[in-house]
Protein backbone atom coordinates (compact mmCIF):
# COMPACT_ATOMS: atom_id res chain seq x y z
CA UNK A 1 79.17 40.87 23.09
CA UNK A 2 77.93 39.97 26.44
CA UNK A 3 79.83 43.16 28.51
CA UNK A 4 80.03 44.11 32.78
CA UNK A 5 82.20 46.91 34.72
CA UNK A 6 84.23 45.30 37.62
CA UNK A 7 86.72 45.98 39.71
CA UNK A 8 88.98 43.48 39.86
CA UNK A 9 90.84 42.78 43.41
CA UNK A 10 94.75 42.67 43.12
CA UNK A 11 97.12 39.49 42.94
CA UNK A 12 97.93 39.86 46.91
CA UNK A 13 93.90 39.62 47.39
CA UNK A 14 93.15 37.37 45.94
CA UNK A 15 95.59 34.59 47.06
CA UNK A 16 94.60 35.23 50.30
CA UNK A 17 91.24 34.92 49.56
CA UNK A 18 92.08 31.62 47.37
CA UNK A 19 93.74 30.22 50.89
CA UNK A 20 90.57 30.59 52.63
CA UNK A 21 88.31 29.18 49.98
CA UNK A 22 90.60 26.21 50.31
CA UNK A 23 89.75 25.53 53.54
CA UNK A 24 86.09 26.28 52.81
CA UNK A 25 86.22 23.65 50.10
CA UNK A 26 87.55 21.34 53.04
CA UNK A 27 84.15 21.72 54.71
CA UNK A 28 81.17 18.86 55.04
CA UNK A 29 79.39 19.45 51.89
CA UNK A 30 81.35 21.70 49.99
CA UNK A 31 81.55 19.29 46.72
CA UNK A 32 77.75 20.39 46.36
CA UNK A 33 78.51 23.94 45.82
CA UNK A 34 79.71 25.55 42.25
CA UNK A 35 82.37 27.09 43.00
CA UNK A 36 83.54 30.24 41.19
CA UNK A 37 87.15 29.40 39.71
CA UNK A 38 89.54 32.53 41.14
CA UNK A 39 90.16 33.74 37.66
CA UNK A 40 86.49 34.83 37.52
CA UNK A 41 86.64 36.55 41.33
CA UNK A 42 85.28 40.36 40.81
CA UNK A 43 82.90 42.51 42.62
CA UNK A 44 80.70 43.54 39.68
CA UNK A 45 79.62 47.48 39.21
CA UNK A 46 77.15 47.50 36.66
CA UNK A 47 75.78 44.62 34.33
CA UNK A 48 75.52 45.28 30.51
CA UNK A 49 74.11 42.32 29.18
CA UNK A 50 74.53 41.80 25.00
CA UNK A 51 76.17 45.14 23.44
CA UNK A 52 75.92 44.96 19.85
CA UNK A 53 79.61 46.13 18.51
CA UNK A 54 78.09 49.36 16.54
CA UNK A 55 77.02 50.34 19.95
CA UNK A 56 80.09 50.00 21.70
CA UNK A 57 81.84 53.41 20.92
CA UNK A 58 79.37 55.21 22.23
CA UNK A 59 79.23 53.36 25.26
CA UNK A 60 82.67 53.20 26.36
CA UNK A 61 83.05 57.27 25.83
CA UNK A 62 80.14 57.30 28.22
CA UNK A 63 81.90 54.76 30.82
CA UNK A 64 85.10 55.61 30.21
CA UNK A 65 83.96 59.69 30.98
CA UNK A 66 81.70 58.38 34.17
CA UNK A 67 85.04 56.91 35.91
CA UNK A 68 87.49 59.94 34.84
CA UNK A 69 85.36 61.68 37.15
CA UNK A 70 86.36 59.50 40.64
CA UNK A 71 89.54 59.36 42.00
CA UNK A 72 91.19 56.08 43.52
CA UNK A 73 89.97 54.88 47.06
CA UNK A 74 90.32 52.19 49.68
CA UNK A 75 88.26 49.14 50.74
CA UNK A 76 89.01 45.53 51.49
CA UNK A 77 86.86 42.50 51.92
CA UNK A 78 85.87 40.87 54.93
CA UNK A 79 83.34 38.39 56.40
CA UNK A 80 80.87 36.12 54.32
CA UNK A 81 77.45 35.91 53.85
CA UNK A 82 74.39 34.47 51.89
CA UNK A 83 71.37 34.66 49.44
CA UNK A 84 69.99 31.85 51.27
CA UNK A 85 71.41 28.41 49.69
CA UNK A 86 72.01 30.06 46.60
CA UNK A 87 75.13 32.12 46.91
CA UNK A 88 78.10 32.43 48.80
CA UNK A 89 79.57 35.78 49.27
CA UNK A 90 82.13 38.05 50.49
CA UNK A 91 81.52 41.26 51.61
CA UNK A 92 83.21 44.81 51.04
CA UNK A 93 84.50 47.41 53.94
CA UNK A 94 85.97 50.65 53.87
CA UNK A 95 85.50 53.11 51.25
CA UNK A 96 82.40 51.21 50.23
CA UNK A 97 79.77 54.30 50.07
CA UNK A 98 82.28 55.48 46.98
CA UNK A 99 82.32 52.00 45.36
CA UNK A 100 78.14 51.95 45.99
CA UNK A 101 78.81 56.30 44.26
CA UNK A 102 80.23 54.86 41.13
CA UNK A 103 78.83 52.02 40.36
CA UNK A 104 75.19 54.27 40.07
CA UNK A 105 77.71 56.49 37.78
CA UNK A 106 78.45 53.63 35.49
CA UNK A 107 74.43 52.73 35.60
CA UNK A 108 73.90 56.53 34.79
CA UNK A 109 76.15 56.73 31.73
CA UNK A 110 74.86 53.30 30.17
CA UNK A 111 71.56 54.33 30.37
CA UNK A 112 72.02 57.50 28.93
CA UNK A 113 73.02 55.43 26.26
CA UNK A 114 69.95 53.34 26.03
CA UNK A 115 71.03 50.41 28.05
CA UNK A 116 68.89 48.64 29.97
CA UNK A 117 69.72 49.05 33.41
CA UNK A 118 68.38 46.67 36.90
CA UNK A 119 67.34 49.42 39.27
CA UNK A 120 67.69 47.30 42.65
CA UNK A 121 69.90 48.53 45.34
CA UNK A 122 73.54 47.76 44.65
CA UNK A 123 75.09 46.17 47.02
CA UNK A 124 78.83 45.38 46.54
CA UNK A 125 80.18 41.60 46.87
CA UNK A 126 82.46 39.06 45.66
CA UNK A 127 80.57 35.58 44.83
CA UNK A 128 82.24 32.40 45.63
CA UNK A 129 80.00 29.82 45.24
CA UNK A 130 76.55 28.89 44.03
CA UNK A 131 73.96 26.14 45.51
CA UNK A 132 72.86 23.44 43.02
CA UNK A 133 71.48 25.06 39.66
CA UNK A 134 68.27 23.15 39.04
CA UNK A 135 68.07 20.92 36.10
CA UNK A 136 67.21 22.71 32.96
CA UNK A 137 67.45 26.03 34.23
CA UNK A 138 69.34 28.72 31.70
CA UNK A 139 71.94 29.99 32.86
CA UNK A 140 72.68 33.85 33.58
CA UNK A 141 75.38 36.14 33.76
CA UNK A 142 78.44 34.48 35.47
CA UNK A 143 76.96 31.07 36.12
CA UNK A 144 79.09 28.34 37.06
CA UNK A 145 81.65 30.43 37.47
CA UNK A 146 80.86 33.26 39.06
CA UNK A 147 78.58 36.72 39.34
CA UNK A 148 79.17 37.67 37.89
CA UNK A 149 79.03 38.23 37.71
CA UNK A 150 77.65 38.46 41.14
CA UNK A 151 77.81 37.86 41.72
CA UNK A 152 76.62 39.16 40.80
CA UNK A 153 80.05 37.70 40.44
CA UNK A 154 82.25 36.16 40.51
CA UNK A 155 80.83 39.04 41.86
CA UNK A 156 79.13 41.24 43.38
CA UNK A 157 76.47 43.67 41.86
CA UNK A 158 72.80 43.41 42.72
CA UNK A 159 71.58 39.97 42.97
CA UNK A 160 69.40 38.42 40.62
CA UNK A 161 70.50 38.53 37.54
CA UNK A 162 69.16 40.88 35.50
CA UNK A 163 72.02 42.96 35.84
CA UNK A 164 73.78 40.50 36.65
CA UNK A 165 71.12 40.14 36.59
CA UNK A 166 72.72 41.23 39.68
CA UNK A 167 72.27 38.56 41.54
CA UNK A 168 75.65 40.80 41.71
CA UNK A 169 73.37 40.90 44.07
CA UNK A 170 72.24 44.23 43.76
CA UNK A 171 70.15 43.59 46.82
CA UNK A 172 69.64 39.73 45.95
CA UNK A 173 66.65 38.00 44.76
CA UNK A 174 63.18 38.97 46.07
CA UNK A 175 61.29 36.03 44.85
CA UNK A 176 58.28 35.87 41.77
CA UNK A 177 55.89 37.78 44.31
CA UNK A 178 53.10 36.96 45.72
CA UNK A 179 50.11 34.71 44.56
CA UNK A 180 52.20 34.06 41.71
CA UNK A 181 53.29 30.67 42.75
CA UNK A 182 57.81 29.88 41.89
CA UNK A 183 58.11 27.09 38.92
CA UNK A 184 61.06 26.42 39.84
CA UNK A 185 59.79 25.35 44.18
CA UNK A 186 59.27 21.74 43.28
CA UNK A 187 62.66 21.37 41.34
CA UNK A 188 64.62 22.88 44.33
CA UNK A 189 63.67 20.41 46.66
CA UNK A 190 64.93 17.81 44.79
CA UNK A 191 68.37 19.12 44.28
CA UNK A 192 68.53 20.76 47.94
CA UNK A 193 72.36 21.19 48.01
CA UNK A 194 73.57 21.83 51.35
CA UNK A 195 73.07 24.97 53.94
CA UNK A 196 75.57 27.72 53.00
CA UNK A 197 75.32 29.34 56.86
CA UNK A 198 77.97 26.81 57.71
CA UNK A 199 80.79 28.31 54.75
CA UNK A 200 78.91 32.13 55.73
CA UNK A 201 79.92 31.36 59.15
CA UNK A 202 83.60 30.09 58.18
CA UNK A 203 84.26 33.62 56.92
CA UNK A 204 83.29 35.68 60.21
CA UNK A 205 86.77 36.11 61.04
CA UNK A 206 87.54 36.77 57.38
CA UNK A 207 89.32 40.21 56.19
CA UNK A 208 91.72 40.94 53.04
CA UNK A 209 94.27 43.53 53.53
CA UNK A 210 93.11 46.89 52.31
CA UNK A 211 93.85 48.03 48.49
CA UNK A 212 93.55 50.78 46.43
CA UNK A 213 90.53 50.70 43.77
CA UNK A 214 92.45 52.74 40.78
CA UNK A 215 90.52 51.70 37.18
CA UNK A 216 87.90 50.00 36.61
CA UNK A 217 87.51 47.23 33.92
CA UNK A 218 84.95 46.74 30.79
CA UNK A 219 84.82 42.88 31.10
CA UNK A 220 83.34 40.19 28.38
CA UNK A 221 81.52 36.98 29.42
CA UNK A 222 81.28 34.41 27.42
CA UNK A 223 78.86 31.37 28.92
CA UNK A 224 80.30 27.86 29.15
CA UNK A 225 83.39 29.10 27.72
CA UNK A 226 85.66 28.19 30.89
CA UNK A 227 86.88 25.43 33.28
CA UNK A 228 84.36 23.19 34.18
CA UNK A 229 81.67 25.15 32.21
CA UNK A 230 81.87 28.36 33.40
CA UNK A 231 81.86 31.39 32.13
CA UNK A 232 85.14 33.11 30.31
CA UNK A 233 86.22 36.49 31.39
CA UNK A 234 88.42 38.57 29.09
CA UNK A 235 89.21 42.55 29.89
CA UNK A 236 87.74 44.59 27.15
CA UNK A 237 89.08 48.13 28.54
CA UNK A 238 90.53 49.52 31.58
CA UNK A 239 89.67 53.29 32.83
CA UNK A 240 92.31 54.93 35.59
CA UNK A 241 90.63 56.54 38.24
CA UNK A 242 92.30 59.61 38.04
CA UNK A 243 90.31 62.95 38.89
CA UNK A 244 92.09 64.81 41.59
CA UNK A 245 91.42 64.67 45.40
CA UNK A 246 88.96 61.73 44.46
């Protein structure tokens, strides 16, 4: 099973946030984006990839023991931004240091339990959209939908996806490095969707109303599963945040 820890935003959120991405999708260009259906809109904590189901037990104790020990806290979202022209996101205010706390908590306790964990920065977002996915290329975590995973995204996470591969976004995507050329240069330029400064810039003005981050969720993602071909989302387990004067 193909597993991720996300909070999840509230109803209220998130049909503000669905008005706004209306009137992004309104925008010059916005039919060449992939958007990220709402149902799939989470900012992504930690990235789990395949978890075989004898493994599982062990796991959630470990997750479900890393979040009893946080207590519920505020942040909202606000403003947009970019991985270049290849993701769309929102970004998080607030109590956003504890959010950045547990997420390396969750990381923690799934390694301990021999998980393979991406070690980038975190950085916490909510994905909206994607630029054109070259032809052929795999798919990752949350593709066509959303971040999810970062998305990384749907959500946010670390960026990349390796975590979520994070594109999460924990940090976002540093490139193959140098001298070792990117196989995938010459395909970009043919599908060149549009610039995504125009839909970052749309957002400036942009900011939820606050909430209260109480549980955390152990999420499933099935590829290709959803509307359009995006990825299916289905809440494995829910943990309270409930240690005192957290």
């Amino acid at each position: 099973m193909r597993l991720f820890v996300a909070v999840t935003p509230p109803a209220p959120v998130l049909d503000e946030l669905a008005r706004r991405v209306g009137h992004l999708r309104e925008l010059p260009g916005a039919d060449g984006l992939r958007w990220f259906p709402r149902e799939n809109w989470h900012l992504t904590t930690t990235f789990l990839g395949e978890v075989a189901d004898p493994e599982r037990e062990e796991l959630e104790a470990a997750l479900a023991a890393a979040a009893g020990r946080y207590g519920p806290f505020g942040i909202a979202l606000v403003g947009g931004g970019r991985f270049g022209d290849r993701t769309l996101w929102t970004d998080v205010e607030g109590d956003r240091e504890v959010l950045v706390e547990l997420a390396g908590a969750m990381d923690d306790a799934a390694r301990a339990c021999g998980v393979r964990i991406d070690d980038r920065p975190y950085r916490p977002h909510l994905t909206l959209a994607r630029g054109p996915r070259p032809h052929g290329r795999r798919r990752g975590h949350g593709e066509g939908s959303g971040d999810g995973g970062d998305g990384s995204g749907g959500g946010g996470g670390r960026a990349g996806h390796g975590r979520h591969g994070r594109s999460r976004a924990r940090g976002g995507y540093r490139g193959p490095g140098p001298g070792y050329g990117d196989p995938w240069a010459e395909e970009r330029e043919r599908v060149r969707g549009p610039s995504l400064a125009p839909f970052a810039d749309a957002l400036a003005d942009y900011r939820s109303r606050p909430w209260t981050v109480d549980a955390v969720e152990l999420v499933s993602s099935t590829l290709r599963a959803g509307p359009g071909g995006s990825s299916r989302y289905e809440t494995v387990r829910t943990w309270p945040l409930a240690a005192a004067g957290g």
